[in-house]
C-alpha atoms as a PDB file:
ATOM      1  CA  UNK A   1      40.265 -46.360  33.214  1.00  0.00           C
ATOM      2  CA  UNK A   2      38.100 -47.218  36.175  1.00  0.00           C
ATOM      3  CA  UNK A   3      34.609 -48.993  36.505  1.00  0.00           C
ATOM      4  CA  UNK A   4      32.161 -46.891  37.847  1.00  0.00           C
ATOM      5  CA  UNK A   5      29.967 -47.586  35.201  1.00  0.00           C
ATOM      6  CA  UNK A   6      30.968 -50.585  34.264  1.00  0.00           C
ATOM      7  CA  UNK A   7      28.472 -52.016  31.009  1.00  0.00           C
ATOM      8  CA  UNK A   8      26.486 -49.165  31.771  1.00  0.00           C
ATOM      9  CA  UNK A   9      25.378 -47.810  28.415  1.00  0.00           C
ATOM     10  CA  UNK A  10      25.061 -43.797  28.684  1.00  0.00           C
ATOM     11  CA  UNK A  11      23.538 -41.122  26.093  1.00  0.00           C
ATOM     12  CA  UNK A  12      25.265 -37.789  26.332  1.00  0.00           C
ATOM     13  CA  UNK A  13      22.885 -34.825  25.001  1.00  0.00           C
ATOM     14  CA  UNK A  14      24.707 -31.769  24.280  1.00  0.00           C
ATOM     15  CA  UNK A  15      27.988 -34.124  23.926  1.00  0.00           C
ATOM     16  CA  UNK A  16      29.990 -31.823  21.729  1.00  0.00           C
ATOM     17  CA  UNK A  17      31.900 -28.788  22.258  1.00  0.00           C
ATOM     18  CA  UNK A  18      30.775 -25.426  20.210  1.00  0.00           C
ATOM     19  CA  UNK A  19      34.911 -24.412  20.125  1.00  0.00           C
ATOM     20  CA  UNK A  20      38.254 -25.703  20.431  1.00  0.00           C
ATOM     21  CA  UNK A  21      38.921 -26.984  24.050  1.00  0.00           C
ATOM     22  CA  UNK A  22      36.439 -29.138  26.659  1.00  0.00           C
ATOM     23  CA  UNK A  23      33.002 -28.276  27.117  1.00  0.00           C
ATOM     24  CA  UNK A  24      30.888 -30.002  30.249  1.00  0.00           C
ATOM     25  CA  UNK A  25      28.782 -32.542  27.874  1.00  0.00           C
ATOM     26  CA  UNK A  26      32.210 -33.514  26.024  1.00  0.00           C
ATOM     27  CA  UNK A  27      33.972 -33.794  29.241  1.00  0.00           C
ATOM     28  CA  UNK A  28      31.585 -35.396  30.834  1.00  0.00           C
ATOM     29  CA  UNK A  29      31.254 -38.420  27.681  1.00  0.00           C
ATOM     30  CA  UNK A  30      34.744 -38.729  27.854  1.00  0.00           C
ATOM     31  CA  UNK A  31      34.666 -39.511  31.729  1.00  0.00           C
ATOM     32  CA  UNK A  32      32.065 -41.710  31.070  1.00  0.00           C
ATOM     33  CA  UNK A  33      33.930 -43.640  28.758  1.00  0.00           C
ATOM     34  CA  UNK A  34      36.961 -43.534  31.155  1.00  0.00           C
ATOM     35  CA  UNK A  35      34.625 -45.306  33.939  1.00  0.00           C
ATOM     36  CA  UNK A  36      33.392 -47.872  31.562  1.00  0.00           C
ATOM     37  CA  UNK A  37      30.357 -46.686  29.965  1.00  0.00           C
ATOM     38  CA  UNK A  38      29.486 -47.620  26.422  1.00  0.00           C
ATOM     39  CA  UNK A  39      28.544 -43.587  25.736  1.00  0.00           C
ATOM     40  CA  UNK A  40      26.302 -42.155  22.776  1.00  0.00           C
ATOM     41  CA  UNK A  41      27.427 -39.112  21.836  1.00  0.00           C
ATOM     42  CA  UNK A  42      24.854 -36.757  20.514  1.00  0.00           C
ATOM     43  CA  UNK A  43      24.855 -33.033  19.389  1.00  0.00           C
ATOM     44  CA  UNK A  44      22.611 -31.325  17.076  1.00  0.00           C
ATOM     45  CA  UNK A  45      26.312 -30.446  15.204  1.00  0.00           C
ATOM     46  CA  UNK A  46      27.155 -34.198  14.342  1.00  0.00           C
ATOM     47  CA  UNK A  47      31.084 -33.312  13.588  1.00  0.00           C
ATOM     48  CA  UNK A  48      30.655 -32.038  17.128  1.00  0.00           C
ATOM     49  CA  UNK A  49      29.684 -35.162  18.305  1.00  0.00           C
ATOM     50  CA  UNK A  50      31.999 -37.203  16.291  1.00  0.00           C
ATOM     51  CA  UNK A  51      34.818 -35.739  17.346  1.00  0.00           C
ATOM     52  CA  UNK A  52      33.773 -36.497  20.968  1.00  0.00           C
ATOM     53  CA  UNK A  53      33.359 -40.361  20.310  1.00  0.00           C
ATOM     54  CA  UNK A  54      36.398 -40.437  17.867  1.00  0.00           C
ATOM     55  CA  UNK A  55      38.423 -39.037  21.239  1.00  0.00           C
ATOM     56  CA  UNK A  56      36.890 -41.647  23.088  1.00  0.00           C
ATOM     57  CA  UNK A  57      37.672 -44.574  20.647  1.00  0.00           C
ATOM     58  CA  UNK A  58      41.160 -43.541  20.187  1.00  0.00           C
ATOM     59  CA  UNK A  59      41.184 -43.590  23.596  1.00  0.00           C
ATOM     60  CA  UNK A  60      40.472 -47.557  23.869  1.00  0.00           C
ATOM     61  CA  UNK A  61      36.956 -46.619  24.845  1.00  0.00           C
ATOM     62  CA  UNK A  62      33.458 -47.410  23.417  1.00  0.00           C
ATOM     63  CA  UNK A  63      31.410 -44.423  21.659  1.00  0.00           C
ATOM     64  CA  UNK A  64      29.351 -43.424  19.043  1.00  0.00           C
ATOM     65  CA  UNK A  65      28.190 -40.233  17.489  1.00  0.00           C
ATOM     66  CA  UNK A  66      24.753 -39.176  16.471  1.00  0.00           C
ATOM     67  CA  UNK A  67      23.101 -35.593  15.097  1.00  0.00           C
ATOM     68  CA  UNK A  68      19.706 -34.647  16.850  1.00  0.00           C
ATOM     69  CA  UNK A  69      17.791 -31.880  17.789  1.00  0.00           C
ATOM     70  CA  UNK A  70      16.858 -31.925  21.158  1.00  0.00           C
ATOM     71  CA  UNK A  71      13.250 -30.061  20.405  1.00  0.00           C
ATOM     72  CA  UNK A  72      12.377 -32.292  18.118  1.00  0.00           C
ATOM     73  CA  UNK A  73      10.806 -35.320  19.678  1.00  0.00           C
ATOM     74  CA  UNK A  74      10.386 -37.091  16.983  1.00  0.00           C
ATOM     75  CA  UNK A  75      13.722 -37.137  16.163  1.00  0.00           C
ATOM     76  CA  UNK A  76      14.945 -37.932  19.933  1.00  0.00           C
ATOM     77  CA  UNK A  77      12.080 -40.752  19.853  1.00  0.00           C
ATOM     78  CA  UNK A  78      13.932 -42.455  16.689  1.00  0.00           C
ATOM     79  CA  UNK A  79      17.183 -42.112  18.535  1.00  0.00           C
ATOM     80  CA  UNK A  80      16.330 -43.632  21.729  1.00  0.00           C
ATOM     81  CA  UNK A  81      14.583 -46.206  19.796  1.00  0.00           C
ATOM     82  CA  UNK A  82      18.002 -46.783  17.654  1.00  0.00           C
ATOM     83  CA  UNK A  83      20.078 -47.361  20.959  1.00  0.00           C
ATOM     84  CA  UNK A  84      17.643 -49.701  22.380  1.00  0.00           C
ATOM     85  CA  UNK A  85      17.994 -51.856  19.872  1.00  0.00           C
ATOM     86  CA  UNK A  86      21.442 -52.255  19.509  1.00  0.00           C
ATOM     87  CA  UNK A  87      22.818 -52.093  22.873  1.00  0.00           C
ATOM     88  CA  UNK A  88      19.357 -53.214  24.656  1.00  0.00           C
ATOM     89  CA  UNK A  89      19.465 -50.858  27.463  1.00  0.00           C
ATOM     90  CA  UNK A  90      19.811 -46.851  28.831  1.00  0.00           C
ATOM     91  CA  UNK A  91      21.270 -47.180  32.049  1.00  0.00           C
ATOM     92  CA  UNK A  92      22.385 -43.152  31.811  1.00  0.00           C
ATOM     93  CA  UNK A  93      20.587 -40.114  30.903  1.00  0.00           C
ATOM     94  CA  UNK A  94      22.877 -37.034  30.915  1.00  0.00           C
ATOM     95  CA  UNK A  95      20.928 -33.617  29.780  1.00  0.00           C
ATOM     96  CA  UNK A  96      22.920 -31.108  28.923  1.00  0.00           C
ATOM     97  CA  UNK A  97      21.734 -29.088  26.224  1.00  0.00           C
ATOM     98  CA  UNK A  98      21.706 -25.163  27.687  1.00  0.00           C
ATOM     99  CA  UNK A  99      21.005 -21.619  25.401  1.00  0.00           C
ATOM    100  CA  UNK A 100      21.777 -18.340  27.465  1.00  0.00           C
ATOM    101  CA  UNK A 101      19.687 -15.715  25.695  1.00  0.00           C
ATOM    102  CA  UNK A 102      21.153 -11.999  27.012  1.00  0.00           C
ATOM    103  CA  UNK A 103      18.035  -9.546  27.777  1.00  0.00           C
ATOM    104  CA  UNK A 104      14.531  -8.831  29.901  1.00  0.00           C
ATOM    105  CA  UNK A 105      11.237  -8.756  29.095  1.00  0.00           C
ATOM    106  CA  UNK A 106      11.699  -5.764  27.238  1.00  0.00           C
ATOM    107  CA  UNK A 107      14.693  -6.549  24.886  1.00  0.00           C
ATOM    108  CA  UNK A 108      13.397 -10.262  24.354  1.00  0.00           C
ATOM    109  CA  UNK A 109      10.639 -10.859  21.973  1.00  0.00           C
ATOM    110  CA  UNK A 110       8.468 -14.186  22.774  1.00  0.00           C
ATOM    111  CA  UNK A 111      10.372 -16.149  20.524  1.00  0.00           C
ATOM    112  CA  UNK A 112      13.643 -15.733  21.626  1.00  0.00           C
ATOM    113  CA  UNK A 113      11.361 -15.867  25.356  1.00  0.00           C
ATOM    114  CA  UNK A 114       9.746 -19.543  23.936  1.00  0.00           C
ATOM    115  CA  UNK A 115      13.246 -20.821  22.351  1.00  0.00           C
ATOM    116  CA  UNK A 116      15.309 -20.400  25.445  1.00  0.00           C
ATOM    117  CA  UNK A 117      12.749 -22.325  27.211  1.00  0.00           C
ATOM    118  CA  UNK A 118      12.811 -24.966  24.697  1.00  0.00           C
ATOM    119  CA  UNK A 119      16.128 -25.687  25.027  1.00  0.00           C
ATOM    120  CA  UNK A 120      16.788 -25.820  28.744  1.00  0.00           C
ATOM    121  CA  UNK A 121      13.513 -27.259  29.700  1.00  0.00           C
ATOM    122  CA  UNK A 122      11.389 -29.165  26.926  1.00  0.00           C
ATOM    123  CA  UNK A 123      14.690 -30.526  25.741  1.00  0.00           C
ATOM    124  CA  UNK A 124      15.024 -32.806  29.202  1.00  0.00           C
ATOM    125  CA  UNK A 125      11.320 -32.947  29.379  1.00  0.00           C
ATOM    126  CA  UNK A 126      11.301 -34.322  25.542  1.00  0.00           C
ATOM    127  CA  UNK A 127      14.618 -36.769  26.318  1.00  0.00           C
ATOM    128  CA  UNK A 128      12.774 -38.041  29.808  1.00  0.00           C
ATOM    129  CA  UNK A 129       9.589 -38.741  28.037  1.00  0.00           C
ATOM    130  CA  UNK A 130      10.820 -41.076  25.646  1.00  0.00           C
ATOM    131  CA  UNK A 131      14.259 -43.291  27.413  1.00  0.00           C
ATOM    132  CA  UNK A 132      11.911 -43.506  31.038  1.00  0.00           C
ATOM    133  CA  UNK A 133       9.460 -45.983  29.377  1.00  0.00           C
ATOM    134  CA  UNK A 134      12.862 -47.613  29.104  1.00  0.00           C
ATOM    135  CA  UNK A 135      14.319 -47.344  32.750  1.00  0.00           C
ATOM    136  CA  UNK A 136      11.235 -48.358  33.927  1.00  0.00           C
ATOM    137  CA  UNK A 137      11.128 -51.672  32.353  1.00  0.00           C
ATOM    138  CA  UNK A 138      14.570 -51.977  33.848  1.00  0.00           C
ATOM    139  CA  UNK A 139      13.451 -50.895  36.927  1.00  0.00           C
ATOM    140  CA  UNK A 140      16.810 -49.092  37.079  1.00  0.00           C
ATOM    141  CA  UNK A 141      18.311 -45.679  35.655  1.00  0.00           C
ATOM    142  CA  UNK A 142      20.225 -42.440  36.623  1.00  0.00           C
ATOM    143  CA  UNK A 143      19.130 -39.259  35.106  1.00  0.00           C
ATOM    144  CA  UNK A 144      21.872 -36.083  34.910  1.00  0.00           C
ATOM    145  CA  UNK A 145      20.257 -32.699  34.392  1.00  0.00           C
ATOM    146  CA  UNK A 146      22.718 -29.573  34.012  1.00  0.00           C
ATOM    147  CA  UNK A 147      21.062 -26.872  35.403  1.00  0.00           C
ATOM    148  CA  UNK A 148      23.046 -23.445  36.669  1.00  0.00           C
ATOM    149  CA  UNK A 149      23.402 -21.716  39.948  1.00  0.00           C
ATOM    150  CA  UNK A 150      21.284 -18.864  37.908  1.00  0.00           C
ATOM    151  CA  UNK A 151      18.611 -21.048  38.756  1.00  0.00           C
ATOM    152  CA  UNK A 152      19.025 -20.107  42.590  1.00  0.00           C
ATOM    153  CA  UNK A 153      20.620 -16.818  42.074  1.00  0.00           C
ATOM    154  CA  UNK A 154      21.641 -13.595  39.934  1.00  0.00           C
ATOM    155  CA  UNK A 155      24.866 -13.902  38.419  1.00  0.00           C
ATOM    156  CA  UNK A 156      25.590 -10.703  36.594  1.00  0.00           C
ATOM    157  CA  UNK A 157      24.088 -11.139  33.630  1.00  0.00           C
ATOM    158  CA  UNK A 158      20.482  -9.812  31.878  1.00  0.00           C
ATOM    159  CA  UNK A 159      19.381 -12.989  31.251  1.00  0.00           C
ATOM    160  CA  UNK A 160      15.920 -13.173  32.140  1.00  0.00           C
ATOM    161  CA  UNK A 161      14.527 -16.458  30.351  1.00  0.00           C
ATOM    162  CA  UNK A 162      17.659 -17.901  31.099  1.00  0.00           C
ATOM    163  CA  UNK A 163      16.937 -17.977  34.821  1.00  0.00           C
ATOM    164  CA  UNK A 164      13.762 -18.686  34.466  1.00  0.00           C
ATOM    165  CA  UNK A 165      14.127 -21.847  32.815  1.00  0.00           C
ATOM    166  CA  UNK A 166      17.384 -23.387  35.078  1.00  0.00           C
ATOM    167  CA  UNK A 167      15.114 -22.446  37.870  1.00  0.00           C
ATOM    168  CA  UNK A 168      12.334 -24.824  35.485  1.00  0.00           C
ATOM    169  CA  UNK A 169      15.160 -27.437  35.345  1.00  0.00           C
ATOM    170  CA  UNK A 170      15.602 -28.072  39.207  1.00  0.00           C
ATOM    171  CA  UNK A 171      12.018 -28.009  39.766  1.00  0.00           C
ATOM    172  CA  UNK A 172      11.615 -30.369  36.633  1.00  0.00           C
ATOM    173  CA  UNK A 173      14.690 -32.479  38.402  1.00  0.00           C
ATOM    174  CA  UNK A 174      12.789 -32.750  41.901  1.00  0.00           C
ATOM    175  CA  UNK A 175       9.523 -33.850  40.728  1.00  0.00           C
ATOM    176  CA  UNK A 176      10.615 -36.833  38.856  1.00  0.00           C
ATOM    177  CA  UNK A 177      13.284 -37.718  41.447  1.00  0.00           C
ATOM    178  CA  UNK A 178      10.206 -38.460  43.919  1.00  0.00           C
ATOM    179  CA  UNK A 179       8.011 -39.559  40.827  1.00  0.00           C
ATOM    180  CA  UNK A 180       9.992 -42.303  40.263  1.00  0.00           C
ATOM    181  CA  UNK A 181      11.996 -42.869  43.522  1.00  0.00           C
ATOM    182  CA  UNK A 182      10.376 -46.265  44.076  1.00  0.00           C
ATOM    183  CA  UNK A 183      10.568 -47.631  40.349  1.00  0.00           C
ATOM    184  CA  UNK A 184      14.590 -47.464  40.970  1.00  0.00           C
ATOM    185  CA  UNK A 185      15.434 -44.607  38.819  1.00  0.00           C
ATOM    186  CA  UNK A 186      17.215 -41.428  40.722  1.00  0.00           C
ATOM    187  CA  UNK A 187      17.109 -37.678  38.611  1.00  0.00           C
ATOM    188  CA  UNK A 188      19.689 -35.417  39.844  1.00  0.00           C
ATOM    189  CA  UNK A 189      20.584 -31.884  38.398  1.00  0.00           C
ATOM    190  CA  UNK A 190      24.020 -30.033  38.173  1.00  0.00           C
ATOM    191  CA  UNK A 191      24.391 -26.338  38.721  1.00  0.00           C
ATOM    192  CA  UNK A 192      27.648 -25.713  37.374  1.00  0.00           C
ATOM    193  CA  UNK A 193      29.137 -21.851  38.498  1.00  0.00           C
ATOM    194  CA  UNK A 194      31.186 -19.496  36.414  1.00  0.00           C
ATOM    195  CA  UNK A 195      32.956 -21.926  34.509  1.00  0.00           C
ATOM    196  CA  UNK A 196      35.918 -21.661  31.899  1.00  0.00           C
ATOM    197  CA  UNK A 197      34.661 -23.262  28.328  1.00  0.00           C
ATOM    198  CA  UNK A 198      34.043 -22.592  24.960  1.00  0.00           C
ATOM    199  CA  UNK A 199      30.252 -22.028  25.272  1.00  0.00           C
ATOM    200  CA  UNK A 200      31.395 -18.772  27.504  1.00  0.00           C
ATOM    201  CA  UNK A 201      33.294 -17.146  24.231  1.00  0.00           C
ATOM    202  CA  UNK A 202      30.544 -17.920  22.628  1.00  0.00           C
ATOM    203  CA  UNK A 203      27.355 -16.264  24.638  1.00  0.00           C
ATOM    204  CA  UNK A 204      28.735 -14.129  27.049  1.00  0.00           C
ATOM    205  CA  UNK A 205      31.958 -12.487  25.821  1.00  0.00           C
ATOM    206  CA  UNK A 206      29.954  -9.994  24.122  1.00  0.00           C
ATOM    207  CA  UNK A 207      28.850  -8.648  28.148  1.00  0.00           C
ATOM    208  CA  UNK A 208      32.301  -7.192  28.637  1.00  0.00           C
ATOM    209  CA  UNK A 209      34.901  -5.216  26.119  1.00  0.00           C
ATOM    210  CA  UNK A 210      36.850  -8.333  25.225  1.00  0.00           C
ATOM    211  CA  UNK A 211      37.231 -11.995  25.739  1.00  0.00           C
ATOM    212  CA  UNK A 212      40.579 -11.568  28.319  1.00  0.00           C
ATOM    213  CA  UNK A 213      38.658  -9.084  30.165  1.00  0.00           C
ATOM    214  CA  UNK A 214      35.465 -11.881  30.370  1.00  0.00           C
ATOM    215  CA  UNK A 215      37.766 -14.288  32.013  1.00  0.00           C
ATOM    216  CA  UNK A 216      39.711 -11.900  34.220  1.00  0.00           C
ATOM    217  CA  UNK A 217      35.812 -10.392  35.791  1.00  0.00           C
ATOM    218  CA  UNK A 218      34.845 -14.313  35.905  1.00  0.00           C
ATOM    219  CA  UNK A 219      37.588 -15.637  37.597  1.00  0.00           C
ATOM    220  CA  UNK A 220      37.856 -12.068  39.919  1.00  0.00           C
ATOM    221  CA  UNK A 221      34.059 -13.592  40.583  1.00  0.00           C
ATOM    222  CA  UNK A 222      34.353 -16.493  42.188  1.00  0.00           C
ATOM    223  CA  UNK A 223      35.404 -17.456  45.708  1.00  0.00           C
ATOM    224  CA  UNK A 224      38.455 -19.537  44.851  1.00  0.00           C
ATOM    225  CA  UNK A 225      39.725 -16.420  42.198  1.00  0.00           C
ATOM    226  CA  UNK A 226      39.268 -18.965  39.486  1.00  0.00           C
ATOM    227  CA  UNK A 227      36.548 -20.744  37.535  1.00  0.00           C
ATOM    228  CA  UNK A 228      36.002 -23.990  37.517  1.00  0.00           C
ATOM    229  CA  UNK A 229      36.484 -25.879  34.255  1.00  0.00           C
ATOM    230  CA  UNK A 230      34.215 -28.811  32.366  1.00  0.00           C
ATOM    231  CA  UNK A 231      36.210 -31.561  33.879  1.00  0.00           C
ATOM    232  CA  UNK A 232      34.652 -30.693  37.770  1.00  0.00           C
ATOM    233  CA  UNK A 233      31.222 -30.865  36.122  1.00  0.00           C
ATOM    234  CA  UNK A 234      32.113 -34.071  34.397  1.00  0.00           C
ATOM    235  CA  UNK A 235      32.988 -35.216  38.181  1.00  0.00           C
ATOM    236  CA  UNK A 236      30.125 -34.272  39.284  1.00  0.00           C
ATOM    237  CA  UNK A 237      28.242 -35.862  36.447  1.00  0.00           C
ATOM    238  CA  UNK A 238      30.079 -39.132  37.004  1.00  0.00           C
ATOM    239  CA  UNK A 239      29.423 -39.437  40.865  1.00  0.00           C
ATOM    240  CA  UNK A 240      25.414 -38.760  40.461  1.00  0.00           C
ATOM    241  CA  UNK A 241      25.342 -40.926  36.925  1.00  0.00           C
ATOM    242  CA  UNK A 242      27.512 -43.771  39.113  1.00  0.00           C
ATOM    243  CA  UNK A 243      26.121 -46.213  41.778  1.00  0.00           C
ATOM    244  CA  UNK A 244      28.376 -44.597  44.148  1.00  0.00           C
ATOM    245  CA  UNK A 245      25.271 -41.786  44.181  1.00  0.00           C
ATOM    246  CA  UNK A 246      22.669 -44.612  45.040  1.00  0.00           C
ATOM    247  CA  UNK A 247      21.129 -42.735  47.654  1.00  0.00           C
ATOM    248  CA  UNK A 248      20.871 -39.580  46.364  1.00  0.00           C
ATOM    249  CA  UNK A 249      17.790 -38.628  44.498  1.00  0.00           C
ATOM    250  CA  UNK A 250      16.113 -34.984  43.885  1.00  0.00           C
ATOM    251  CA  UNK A 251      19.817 -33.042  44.745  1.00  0.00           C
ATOM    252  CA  UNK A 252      20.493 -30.220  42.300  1.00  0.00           C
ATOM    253  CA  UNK A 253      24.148 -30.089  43.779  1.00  0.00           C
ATOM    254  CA  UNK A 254      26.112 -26.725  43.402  1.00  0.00           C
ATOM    255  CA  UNK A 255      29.369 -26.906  41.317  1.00  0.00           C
ATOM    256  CA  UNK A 256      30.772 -23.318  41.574  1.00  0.00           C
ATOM    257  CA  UNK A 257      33.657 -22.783  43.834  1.00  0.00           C
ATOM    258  CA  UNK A 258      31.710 -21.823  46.701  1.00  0.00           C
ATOM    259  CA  UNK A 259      29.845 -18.365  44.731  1.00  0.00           C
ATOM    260  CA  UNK A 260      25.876 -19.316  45.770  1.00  0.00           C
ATOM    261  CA  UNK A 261      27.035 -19.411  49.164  1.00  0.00           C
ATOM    262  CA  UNK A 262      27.574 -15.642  49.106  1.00  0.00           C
ATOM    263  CA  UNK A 263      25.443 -13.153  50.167  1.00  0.00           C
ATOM    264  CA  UNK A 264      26.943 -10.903  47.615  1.00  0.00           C
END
C-alpha cells in the first residue's frame, strides 16, 4: 500500500462489477483503498458492492458497501448525509455509473432516449449536487467523472444517446472545474477507450456473432492491438482523485491506447 490518499475518505459510484472479473469503478475502489483512502463502495446491486469492500477489507484496507440508485436523489441525499456523519468528510467523488443503449433516433424510443441520459449525466449531476455543499465547507475536494472517448468520437457502435450524453459528461466536467476552481475543489473526467471488462459482455457482445469475436475486433481496434483493462482507468482515477493532480482542473484525459488520436 502507498499514501496517495492518505485519510482521504472516497465514495465510489458504480463500485461494483456487473460479472466475474474487474470492472473500472471496482478497480478503481480497490486502488483507492491501496493508496489509503477510507472508500464507500456503492452500487445500485448491493452484493455488487459488498463484494468490492469485502476485497478491500480482506485486503487490510478500509471499506464499506452501500445499495443506491444513482437517479434517485433522494436516496443519494440520505447517503451522502450517512457518510458525513460518520467519517465527517468527502474528500473524493468518483462517478462512474455509465448505460450504453445500442440504436438511433429511429430504433430508440424517448425512454430508453431519457434513461440513458439519466444515467450518464443526471447521475453525476444528482451526486455533485448533494457531496459539493460538502467540499465547499472544506474548501477542498477532487471530483472523478468517467466519461468515454465516444464523447469526442465514433467508435463503431449505433449508440446515439450514448454519445450524446459522454459528450454531456465532459461539458458537465468543464463547467464545474472553472465553477469551483477558486473554492479548492478540481472536477476532472476520464474517457476510458475500448476496454476489456465485464460491462463489455454485457452491452456490446450482442454487436458482433460472439463474445471471442467482440474481443478479437476490439483489441484488432486499438493502436497498441490490445485493450486496455479497468486497472489503467483505476490509474488514471487515482492520479486525478490524488494531490499529485493538484493543478489539473477541467482535463477530460483520454485513456485508450492512443485510438482518438486517429484519423480513422
Amino acid at each position: 500500500m502507498t499514501d496517495r490518499l492518505k485519510n482521504k475518505v472516497a465514495i465510489v459510484f458504480g463500485a461494483g462489477s456487473v460479472g466475474p472479473g474487474w470492472g473500472n469503478g471496482k478497480a478503481t475502489a480497490a486502488l483507492f483503498a491501496q493508496n489509503g483512502a477510507d472508500v464507500i463502495c456503492v452500487d445500485i446491486n448491493r452484493i455488487a458492492a459488498e463484494e468490492t469492500a469485502g476485497i478491500i477489507v480482506r485486503e487490510g484496507g478500509r471499506a464499506s458497501a452501500y445499495s443506491c440508485d444513482v437517479t434517485d436523489s433522494a436516496a443519494v441525499s440520505d447517503l451522502v448525509a450517512n457518510v458525513v456523519r460518520e467519517h465527517r468528510r468527502i474528500d473524493v467523488l468518483h462517478n462512474n455509473v455509465g448505460y450504453a443503449t445500442m440504436g438511433g433516433p429511429i430504433e430508440l424510443d424517448e425512454a430508453a432516449w431519457q434513461r440513458t441520459f439519466d444515467l450518464n449525466v443526471t447521475s453525476c449531476f444528482i451526486t455533485c449536487k448533494h457531496v459539493l455543499p460538502h467540499m465547499l465547507a472544506q474548501k477542498s475536494g477532487a471530483i472523478v467523472n468517467v466519461s468515454s472517448i465516444a464523447a469526442i468520437r465514433y467508435t463503431g457502435y449505433p449508440y446515439a444517446a450514448y454519445y450524446a450524453a459522454k459528450a454531456a459528461v465532459n461539458n458537465f466536467t468543464m463547467g464545474l472545474a472553472l465553477q469551483y476552481a477558486r473554492d479548492g475543489i478540481r472536477v476532472n473526467a476520464i474517457m476510458p477507450g475500448l476496454m476489456n471488462t465485464p460491462l463489455i459482455f454485457q452491452q456490446i457482445s450482442g454487436q458482433y456473432s460472439d463474445a471471442e469475436a467482440m474481443v478479437a475486433a476490439r483489441d484488432a481496434a486499438c493502436p497498441t492491438g490490445k485493450m486496455g483493462t479497468a486497472w489503467d482507468i483505476a490509474k488514471a482515477a487515482l492520479f486525478l482523485a490524488s494531490d499529485d493532480a493538484a493543478y489539473i482542473t477541467g482535463v477530460s484525459l483520454p485513456v485508450d491506447g492512443g485510438l482518438s488520436c486517429r484519423a480513422a
